[in-house]
Protein backbone atom coordinates (compact mmCIF):
# COMPACT_ATOMS: atom_id res chain seq x y z
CA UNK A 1 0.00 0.00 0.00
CA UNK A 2 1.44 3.25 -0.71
CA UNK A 3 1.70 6.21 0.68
CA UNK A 4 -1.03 8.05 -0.95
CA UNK A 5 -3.59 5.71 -0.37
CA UNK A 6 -3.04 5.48 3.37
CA UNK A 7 -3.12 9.38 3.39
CA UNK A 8 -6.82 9.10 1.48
CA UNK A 9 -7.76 6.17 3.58
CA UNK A 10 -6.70 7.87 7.35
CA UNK A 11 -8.46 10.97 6.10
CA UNK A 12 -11.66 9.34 5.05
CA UNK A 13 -11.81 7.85 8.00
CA UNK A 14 -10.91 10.67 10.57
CA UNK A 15 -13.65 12.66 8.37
CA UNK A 16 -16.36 10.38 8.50
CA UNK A 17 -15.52 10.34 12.66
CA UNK A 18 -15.61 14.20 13.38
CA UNK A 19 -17.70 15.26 10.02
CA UNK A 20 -19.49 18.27 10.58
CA UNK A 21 -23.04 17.80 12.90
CA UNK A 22 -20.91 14.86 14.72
CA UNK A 23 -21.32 14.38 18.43
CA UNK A 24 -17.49 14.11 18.58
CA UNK A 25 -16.57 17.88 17.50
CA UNK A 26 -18.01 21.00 19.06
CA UNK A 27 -18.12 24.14 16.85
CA UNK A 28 -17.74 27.80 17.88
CA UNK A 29 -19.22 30.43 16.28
CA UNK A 30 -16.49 32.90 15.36
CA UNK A 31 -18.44 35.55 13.80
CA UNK A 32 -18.34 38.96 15.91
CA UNK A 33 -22.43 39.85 15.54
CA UNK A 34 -25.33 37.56 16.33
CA UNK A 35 -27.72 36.47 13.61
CA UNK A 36 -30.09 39.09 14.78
CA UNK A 37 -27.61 42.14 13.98
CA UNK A 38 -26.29 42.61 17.84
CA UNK A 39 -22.84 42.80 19.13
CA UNK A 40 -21.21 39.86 20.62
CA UNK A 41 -19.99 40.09 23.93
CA UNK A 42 -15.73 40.23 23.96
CA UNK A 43 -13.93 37.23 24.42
CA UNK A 44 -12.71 36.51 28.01
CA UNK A 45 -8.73 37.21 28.26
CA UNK A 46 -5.97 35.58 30.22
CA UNK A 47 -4.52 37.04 33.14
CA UNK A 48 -1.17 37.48 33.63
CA UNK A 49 -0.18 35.52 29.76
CA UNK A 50 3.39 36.55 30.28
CA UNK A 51 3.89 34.10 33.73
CA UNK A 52 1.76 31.52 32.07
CA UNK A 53 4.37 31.64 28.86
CA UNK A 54 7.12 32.03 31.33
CA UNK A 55 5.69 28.68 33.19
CA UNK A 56 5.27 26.38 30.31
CA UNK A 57 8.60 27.32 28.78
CA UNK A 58 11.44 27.24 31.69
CA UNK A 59 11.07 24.02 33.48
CA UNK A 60 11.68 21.99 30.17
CA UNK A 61 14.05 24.38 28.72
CA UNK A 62 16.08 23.79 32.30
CA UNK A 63 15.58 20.51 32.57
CA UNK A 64 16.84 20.28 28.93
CA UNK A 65 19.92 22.28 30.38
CA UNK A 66 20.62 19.71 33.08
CA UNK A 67 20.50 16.72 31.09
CA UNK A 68 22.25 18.05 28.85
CA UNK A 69 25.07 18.72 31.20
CA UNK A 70 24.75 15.49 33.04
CA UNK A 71 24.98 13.58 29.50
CA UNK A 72 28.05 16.10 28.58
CA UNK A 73 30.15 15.16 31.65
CA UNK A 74 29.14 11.54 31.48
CA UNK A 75 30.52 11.22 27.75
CA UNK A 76 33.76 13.09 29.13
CA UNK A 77 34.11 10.99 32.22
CA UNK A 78 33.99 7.85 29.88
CA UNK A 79 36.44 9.25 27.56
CA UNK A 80 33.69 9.19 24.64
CA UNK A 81 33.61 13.13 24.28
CA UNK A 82 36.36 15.65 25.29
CA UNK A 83 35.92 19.16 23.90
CA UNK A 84 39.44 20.37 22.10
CA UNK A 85 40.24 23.93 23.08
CA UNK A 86 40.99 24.39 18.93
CA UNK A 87 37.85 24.16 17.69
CA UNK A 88 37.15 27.86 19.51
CA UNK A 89 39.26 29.29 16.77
């Protein structure tokens, strides 16, 4: 089987699951007036997006960091990896 017809065949499948009117898929109404001409109320917002970023990106970015130094000094204890000094050049 190749490749395309495993693309049509996942994608007939995943449509006939979540087609439109499904009970497995929710839609939102994006549109900014109601159907009777009035103004949507604003969306909600997020409080305080910047901590939220800041919380969802720094632990794995440092724990990233630490295994990366833990693997680092493990290759150079084991004489796998040792950094030359030259290669700053």
């Amino acid at each position: 089987m190749n490749i395309g017809k495993m693309v049509l065949l996942v994608s007939v499948v995943l449509y006939q699951r979540w087609k439109p009117g499904s009970k497995h898929i929710t839609t939102r109404n994006h549109s900014v007036h109601t159907p009777f001409g009035g103004m949507r109320p604003a969306p909600c917002r997020l409080r305080f997006p910047i901590i939220r970023v800041l919380c969802v990106v720094l632990p794995p970015m440092a724990l990233g960091a630490y295994f990366a130094s833990k693997m680092a000094s493990y290759l150079e204890e084991h004489d796998w990896f040792i950094p030359d000094d030259d290669d700053d050049h």
